[in-house]
PDB file of N, CA and C in Angstrom:
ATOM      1  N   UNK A   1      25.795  -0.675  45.534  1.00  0.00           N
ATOM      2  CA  UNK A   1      25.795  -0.584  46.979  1.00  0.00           C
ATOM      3  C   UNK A   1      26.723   0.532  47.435  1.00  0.00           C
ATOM      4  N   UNK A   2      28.108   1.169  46.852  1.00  0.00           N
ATOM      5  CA  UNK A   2      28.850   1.608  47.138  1.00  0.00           C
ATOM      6  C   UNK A   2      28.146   3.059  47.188  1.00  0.00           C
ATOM      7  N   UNK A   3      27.114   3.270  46.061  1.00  0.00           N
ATOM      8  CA  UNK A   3      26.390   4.557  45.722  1.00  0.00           C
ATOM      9  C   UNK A   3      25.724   4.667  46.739  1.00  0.00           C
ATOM     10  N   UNK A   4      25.133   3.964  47.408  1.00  0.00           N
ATOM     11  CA  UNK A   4      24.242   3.649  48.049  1.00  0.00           C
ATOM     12  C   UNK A   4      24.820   4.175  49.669  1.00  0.00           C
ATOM     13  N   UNK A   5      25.388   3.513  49.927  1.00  0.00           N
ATOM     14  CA  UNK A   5      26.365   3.899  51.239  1.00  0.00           C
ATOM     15  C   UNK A   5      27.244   5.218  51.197  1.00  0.00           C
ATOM     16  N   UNK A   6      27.525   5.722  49.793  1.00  0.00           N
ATOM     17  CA  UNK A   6      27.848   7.063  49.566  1.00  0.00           C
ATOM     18  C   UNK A   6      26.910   7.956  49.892  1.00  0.00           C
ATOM     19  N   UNK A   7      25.350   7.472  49.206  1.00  0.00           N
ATOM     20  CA  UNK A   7      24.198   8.471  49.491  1.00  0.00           C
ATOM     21  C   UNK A   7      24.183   8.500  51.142  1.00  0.00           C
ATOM     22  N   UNK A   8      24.453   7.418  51.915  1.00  0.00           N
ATOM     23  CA  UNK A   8      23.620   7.321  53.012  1.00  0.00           C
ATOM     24  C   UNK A   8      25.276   8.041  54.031  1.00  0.00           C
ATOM     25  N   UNK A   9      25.862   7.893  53.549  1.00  0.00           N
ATOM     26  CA  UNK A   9      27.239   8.853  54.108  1.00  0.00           C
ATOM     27  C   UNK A   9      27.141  10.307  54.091  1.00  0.00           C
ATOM     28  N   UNK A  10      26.840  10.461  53.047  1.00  0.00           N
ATOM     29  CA  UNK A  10      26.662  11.904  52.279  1.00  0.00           C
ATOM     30  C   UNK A  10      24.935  12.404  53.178  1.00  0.00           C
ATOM     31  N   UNK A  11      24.558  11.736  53.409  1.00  0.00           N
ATOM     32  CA  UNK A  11      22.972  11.959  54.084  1.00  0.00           C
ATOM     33  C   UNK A  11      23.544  12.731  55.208  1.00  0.00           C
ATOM     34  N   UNK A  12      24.513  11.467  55.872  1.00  0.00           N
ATOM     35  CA  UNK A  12      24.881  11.285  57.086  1.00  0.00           C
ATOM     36  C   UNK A  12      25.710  13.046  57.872  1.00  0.00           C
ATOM     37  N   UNK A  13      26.390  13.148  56.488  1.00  0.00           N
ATOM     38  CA  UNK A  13      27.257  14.714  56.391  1.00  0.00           C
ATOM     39  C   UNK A  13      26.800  15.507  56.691  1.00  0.00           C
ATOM     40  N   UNK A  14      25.519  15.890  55.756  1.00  0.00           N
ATOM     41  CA  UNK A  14      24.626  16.799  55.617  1.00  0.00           C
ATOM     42  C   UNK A  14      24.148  17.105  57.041  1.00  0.00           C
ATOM     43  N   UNK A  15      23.439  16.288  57.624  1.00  0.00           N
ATOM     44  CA  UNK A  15      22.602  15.725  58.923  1.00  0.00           C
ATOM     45  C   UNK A  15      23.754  16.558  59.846  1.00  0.00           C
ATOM     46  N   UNK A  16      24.654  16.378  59.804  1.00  0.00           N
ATOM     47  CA  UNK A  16      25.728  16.489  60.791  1.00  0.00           C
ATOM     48  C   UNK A  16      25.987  17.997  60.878  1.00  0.00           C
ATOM     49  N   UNK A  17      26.368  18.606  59.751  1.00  0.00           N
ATOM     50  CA  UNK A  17      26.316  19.713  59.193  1.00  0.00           C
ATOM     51  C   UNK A  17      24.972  20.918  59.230  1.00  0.00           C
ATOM     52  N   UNK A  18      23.910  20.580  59.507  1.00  0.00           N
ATOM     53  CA  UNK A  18      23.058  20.911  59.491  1.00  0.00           C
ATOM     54  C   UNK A  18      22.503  21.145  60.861  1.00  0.00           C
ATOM     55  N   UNK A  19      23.068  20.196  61.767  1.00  0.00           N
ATOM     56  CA  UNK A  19      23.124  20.143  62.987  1.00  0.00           C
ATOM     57  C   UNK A  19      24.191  21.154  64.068  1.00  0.00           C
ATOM     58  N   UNK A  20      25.551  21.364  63.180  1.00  0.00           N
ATOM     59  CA  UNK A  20      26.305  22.221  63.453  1.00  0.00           C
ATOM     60  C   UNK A  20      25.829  23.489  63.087  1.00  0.00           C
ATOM     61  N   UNK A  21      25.362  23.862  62.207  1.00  0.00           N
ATOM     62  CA  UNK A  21      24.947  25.226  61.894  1.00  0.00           C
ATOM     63  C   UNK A  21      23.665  25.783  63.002  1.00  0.00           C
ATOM     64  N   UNK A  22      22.618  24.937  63.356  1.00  0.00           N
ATOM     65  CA  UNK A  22      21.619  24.605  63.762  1.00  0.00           C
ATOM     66  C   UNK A  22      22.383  25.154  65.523  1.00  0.00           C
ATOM     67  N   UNK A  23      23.436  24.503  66.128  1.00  0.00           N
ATOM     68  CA  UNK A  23      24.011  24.668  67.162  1.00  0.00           C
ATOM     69  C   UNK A  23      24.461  25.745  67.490  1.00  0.00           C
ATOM     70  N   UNK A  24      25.583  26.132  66.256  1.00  0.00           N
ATOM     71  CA  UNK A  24      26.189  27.705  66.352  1.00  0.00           C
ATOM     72  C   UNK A  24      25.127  28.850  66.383  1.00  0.00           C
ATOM     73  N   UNK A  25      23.988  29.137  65.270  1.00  0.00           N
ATOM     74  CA  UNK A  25      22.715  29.876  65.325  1.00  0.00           C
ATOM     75  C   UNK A  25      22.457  29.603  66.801  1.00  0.00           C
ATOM     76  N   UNK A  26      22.047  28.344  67.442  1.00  0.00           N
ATOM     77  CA  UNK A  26      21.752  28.933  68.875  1.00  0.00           C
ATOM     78  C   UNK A  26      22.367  29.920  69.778  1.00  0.00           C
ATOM     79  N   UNK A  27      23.608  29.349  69.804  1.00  0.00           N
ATOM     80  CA  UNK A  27      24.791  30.163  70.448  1.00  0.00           C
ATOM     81  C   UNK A  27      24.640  31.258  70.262  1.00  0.00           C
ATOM     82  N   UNK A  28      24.813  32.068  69.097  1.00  0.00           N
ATOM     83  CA  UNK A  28      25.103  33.609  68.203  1.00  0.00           C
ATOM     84  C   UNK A  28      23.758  34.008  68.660  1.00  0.00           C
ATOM     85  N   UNK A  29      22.543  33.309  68.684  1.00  0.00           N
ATOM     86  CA  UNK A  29      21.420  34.055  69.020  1.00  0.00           C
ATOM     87  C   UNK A  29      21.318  34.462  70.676  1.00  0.00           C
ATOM     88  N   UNK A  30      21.870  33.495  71.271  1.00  0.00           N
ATOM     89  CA  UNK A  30      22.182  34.010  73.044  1.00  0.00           C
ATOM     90  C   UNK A  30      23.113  35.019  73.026  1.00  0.00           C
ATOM     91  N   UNK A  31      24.628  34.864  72.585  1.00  0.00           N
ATOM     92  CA  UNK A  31      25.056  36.018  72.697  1.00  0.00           C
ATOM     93  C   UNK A  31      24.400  36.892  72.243  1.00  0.00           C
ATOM     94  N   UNK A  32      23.591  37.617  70.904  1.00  0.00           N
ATOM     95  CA  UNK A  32      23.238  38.504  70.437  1.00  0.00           C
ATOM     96  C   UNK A  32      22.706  38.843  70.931  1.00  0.00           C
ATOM     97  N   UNK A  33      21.551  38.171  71.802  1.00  0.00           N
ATOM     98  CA  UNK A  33      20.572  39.006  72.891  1.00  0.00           C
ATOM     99  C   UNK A  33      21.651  39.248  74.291  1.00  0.00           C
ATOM    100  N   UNK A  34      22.247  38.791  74.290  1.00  0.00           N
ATOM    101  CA  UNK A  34      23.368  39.053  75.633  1.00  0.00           C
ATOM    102  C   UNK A  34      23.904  40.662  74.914  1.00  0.00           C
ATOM    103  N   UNK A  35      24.494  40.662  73.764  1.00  0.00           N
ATOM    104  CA  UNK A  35      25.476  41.844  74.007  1.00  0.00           C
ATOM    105  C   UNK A  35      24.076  43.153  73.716  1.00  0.00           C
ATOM    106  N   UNK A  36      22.520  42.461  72.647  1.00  0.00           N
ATOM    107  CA  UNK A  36      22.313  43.646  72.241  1.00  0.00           C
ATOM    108  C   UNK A  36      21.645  44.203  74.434  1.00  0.00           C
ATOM    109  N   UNK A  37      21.737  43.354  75.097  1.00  0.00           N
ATOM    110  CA  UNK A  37      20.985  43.602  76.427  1.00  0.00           C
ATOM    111  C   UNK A  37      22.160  44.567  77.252  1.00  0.00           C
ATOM    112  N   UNK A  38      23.522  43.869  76.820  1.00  0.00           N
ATOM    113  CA  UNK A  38      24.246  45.457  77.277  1.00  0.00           C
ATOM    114  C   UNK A  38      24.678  46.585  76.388  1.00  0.00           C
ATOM    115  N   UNK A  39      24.251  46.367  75.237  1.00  0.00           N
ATOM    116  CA  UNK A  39      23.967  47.819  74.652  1.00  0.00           C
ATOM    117  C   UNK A  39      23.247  48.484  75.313  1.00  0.00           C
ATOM    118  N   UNK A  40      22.016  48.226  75.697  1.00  0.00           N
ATOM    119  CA  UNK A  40      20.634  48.684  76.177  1.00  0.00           C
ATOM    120  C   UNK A  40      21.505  49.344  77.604  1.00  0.00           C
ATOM    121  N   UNK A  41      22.114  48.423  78.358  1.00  0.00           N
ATOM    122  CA  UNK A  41      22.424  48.608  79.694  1.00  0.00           C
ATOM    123  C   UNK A  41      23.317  50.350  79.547  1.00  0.00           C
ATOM    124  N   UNK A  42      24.040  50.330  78.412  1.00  0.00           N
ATOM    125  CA  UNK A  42      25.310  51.093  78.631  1.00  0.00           C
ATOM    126  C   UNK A  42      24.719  52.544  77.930  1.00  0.00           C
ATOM    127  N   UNK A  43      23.626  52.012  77.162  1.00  0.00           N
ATOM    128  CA  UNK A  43      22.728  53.381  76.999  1.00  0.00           C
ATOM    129  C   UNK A  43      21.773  54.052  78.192  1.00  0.00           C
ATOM    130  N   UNK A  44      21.635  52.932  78.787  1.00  0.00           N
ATOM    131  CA  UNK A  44      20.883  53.655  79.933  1.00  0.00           C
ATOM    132  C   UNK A  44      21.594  54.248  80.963  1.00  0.00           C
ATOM    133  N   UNK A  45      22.996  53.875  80.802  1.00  0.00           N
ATOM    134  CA  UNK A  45      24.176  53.918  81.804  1.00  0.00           C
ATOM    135  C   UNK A  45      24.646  55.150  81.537  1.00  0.00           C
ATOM    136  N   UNK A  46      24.587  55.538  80.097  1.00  0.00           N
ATOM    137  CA  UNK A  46      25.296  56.506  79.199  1.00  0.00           C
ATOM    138  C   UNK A  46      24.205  58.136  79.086  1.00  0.00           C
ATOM    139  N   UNK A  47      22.750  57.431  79.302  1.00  0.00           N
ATOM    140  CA  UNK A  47      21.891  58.534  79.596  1.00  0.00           C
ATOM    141  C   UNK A  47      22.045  59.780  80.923  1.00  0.00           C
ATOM    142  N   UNK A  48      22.889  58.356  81.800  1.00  0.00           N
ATOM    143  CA  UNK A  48      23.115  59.808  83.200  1.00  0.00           C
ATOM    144  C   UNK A  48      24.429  60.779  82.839  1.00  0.00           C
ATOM    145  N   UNK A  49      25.062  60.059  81.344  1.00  0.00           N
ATOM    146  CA  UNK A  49      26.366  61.457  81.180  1.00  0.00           C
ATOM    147  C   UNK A  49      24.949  62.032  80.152  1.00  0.00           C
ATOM    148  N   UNK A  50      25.000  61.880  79.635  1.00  0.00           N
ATOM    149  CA  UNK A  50      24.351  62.781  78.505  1.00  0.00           C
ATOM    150  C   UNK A  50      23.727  63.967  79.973  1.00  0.00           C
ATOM    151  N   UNK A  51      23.216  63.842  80.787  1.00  0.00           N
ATOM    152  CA  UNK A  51      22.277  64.873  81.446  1.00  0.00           C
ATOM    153  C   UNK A  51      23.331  65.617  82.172  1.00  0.00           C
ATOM    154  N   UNK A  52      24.868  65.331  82.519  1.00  0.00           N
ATOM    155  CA  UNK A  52      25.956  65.701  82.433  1.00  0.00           C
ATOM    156  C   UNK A  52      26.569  66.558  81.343  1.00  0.00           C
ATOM    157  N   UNK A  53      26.925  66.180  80.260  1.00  0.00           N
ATOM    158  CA  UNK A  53      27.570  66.261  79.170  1.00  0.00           C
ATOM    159  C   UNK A  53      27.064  68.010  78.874  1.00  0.00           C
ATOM    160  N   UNK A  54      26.098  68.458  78.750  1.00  0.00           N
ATOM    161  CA  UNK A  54      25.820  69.378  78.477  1.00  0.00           C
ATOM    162  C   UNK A  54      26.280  70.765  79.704  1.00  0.00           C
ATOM    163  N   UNK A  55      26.397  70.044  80.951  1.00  0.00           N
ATOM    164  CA  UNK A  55      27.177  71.575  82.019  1.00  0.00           C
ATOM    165  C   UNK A  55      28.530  71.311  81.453  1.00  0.00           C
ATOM    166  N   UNK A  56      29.286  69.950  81.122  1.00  0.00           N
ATOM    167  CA  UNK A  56      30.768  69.915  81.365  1.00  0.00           C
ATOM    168  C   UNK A  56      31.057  70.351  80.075  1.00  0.00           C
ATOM    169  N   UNK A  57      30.262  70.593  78.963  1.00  0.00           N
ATOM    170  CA  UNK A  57      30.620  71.154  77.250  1.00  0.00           C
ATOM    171  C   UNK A  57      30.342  72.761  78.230  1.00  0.00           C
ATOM    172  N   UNK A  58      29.372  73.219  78.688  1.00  0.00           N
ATOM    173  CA  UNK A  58      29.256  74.652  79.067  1.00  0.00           C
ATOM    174  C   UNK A  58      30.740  75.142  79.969  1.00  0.00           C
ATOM    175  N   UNK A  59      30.699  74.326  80.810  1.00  0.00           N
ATOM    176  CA  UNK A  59      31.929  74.860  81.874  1.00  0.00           C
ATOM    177  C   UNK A  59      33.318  74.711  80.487  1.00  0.00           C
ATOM    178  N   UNK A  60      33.716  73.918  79.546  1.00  0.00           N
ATOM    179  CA  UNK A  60      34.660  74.261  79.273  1.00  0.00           C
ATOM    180  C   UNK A  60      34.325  75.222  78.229  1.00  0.00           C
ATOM    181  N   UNK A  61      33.761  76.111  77.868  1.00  0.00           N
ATOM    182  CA  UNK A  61      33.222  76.806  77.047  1.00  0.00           C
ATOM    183  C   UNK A  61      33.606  78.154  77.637  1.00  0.00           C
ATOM    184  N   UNK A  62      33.105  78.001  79.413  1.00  0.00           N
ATOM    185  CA  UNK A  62      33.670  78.976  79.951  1.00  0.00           C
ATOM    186  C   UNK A  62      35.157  79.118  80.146  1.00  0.00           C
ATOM    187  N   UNK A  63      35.826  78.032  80.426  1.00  0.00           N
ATOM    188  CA  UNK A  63      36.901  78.055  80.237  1.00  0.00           C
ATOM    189  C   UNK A  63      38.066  79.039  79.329  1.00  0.00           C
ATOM    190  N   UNK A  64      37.556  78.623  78.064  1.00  0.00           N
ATOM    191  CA  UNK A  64      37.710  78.837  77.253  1.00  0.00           C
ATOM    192  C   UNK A  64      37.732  81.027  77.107  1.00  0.00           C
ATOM    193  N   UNK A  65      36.232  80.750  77.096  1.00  0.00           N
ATOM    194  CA  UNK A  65      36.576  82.742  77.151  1.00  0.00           C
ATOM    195  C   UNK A  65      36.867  83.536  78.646  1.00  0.00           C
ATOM    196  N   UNK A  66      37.208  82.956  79.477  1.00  0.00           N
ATOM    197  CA  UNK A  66      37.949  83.603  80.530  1.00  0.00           C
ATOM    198  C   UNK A  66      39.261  83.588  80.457  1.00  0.00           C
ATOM    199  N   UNK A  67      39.761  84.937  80.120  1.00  0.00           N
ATOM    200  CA  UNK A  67      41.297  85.011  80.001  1.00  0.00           C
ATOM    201  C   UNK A  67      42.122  84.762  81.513  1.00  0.00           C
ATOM    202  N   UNK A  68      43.699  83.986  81.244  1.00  0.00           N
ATOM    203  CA  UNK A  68      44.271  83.672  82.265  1.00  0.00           C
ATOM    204  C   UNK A  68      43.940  82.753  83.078  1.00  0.00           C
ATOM    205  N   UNK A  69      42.835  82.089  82.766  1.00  0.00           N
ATOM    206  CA  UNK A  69      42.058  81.457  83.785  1.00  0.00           C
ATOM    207  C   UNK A  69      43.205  80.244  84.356  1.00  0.00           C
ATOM    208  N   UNK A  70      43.901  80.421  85.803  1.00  0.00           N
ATOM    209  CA  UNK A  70      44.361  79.535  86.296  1.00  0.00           C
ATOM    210  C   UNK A  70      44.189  78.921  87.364  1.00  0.00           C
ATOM    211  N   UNK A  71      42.612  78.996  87.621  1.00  0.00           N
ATOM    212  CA  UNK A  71      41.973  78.481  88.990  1.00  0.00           C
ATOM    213  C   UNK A  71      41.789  76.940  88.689  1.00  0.00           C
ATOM    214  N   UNK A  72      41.706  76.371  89.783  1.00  0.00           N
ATOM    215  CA  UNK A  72      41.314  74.675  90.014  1.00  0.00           C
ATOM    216  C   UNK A  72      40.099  75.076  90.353  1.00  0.00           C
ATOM    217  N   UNK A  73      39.389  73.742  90.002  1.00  0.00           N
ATOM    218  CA  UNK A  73      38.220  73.751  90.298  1.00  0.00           C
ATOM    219  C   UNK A  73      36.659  74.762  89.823  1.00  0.00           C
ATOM    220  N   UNK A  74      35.802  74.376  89.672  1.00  0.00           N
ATOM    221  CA  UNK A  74      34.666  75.334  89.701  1.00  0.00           C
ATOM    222  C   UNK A  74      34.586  76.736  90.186  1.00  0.00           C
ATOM    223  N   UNK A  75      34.926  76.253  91.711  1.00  0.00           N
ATOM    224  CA  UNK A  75      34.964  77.500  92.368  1.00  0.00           C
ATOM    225  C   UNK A  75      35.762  78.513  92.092  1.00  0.00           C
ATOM    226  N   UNK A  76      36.855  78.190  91.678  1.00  0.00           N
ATOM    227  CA  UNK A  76      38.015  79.113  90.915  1.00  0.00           C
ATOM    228  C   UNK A  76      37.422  79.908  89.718  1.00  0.00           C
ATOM    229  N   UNK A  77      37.040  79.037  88.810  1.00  0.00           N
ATOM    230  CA  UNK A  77      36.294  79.287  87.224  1.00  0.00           C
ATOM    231  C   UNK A  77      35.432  80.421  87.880  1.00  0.00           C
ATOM    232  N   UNK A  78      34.531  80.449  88.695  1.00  0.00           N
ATOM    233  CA  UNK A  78      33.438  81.324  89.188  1.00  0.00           C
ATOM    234  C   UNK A  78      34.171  82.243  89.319  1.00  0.00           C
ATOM    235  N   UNK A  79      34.829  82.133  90.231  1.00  0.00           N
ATOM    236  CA  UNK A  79      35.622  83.546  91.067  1.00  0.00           C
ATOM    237  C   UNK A  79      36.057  84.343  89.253  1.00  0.00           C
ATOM    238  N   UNK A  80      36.861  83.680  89.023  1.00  0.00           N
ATOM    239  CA  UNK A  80      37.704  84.432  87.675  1.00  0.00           C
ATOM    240  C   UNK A  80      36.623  84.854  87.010  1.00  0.00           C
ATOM    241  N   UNK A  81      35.599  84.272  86.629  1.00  0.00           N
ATOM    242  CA  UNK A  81      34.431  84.639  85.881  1.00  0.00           C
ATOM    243  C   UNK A  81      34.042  85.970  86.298  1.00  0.00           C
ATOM    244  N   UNK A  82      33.347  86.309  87.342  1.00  0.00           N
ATOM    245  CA  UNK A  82      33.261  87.198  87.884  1.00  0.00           C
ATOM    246  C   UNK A  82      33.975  88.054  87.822  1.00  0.00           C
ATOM    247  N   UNK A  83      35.062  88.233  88.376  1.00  0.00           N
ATOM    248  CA  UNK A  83      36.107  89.098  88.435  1.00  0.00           C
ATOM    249  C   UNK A  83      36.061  89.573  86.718  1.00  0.00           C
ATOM    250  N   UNK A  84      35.633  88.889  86.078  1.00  0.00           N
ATOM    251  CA  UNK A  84      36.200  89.359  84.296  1.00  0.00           C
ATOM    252  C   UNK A  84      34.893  90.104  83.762  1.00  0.00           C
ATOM    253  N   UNK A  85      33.157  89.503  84.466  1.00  0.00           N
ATOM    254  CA  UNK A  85      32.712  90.614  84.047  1.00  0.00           C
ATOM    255  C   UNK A  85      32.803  91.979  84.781  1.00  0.00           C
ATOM    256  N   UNK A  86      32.959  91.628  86.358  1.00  0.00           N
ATOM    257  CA  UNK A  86      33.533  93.165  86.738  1.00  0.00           C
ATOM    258  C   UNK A  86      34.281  93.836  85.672  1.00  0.00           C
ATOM    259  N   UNK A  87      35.534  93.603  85.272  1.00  0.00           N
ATOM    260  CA  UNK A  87      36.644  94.262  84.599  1.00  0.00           C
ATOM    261  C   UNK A  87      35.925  94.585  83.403  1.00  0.00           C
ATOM    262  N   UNK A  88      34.975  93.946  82.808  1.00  0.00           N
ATOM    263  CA  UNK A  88      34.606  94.242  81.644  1.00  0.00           C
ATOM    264  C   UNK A  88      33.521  95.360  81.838  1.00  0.00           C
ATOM    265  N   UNK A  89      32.671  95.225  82.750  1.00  0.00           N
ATOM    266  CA  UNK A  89      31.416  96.266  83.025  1.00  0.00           C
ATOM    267  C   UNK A  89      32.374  97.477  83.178  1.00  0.00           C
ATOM    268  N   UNK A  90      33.642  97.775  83.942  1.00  0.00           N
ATOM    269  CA  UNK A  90      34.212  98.763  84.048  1.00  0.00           C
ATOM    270  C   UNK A  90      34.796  99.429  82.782  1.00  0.00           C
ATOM    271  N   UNK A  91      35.111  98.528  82.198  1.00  0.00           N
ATOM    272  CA  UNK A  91      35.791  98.941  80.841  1.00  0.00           C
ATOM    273  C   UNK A  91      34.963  99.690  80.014  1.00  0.00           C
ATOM    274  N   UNK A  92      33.393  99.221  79.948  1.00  0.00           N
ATOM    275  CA  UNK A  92      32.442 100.273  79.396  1.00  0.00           C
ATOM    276  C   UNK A  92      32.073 100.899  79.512  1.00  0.00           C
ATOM    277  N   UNK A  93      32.122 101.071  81.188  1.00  0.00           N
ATOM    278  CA  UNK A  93      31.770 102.169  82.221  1.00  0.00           C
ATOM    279  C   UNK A  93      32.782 103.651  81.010  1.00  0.00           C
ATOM    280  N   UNK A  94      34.095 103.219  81.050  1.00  0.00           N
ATOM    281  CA  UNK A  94      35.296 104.076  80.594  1.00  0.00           C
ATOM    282  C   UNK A  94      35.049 104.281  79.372  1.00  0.00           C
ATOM    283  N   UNK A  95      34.682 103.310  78.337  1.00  0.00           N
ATOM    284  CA  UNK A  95      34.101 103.680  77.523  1.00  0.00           C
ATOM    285  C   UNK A  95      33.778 104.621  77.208  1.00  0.00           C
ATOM    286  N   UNK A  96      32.444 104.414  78.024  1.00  0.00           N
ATOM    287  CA  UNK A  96      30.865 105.672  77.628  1.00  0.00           C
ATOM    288  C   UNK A  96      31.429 106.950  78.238  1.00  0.00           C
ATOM    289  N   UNK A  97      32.462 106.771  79.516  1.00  0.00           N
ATOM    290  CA  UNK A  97      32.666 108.399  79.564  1.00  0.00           C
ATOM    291  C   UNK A  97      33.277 108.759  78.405  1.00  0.00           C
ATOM    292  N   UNK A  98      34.208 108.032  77.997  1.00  0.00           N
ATOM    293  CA  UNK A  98      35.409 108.945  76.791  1.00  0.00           C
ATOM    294  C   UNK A  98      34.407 109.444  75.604  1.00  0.00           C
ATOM    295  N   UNK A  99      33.210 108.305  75.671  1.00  0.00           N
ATOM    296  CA  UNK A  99      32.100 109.063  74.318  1.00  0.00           C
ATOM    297  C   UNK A  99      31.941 109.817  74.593  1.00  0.00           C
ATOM    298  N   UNK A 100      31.282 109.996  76.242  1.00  0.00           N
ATOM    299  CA  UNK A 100      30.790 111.420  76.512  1.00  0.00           C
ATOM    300  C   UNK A 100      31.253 112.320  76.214  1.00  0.00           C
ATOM    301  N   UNK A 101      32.899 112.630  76.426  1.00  0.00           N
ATOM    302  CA  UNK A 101      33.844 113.627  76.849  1.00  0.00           C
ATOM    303  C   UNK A 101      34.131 113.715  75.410  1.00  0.00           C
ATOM    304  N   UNK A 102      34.156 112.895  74.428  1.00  0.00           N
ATOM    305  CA  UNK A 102      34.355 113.504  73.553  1.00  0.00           C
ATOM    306  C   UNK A 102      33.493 113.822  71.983  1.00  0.00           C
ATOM    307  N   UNK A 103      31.949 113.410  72.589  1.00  0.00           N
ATOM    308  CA  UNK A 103      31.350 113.962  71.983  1.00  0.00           C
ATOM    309  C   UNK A 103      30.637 115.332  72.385  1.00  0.00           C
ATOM    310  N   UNK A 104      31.184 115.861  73.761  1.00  0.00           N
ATOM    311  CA  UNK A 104      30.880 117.125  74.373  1.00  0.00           C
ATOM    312  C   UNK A 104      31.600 118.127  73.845  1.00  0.00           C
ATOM    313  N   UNK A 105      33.216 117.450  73.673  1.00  0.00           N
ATOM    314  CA  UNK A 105      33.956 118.319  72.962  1.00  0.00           C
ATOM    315  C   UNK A 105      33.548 118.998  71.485  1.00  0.00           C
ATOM    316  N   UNK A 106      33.139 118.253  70.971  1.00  0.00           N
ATOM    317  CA  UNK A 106      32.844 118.200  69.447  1.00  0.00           C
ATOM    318  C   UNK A 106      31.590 119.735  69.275  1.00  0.00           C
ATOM    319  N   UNK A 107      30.911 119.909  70.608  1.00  0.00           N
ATOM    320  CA  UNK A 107      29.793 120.424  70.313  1.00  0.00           C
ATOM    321  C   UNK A 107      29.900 122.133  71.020  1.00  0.00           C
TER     322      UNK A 107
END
């Protein structure tokens, strides 16, 4: 009898156990669709930088090869921008004369 009431204890465990696992799987399966639903959310959230992401990698890019650059703002970046290919178009301007002048010499 003792085996007996062991089996039916031991049934009893199992049952119980089986029931807990059975409970938690529910749970883990709600959250899982809960968090994979704000994955989804924060990718779709994350799609309006991405269509971003690509001027603000360009603007610091410009940043970057404009010497001195100590303007705030966009509008600053522009201005300096400008101003640097002026200085630079001039610089070749000076350039091409000194070729000139001194491949005139040569001849």
């Amino acid at each position: 009898e003792t085996s007996h009431s062991n089996g039916s204890l031991w049934s009893k465990l199992l049952e119980a156990k089986a029931k807990r696992r059975l409970k938690a799987k529910k749970q883990r399966k709600g959250t899982r669709s809960r968090s994979i639903l704000m994955k989804r959310r924060a990718v779709g959230e994350g799609s309006r930088r991405l269509v971003v992401s690509p001027i603000v990698k360009k603007v610091k890019t410009l940043k970057k090869l404009i010497p001195n650059n100590g303007s705030m703002g966009l509008d600053g970046l522009f201005r300096d921008t400008a101003e640097y290919i002026l200085s630079l178009q001039m610089r070749i301007k000076v350039m091409q004369s000194m070729v000139n002048v001194l491949t005139d010499s040569d001849e």
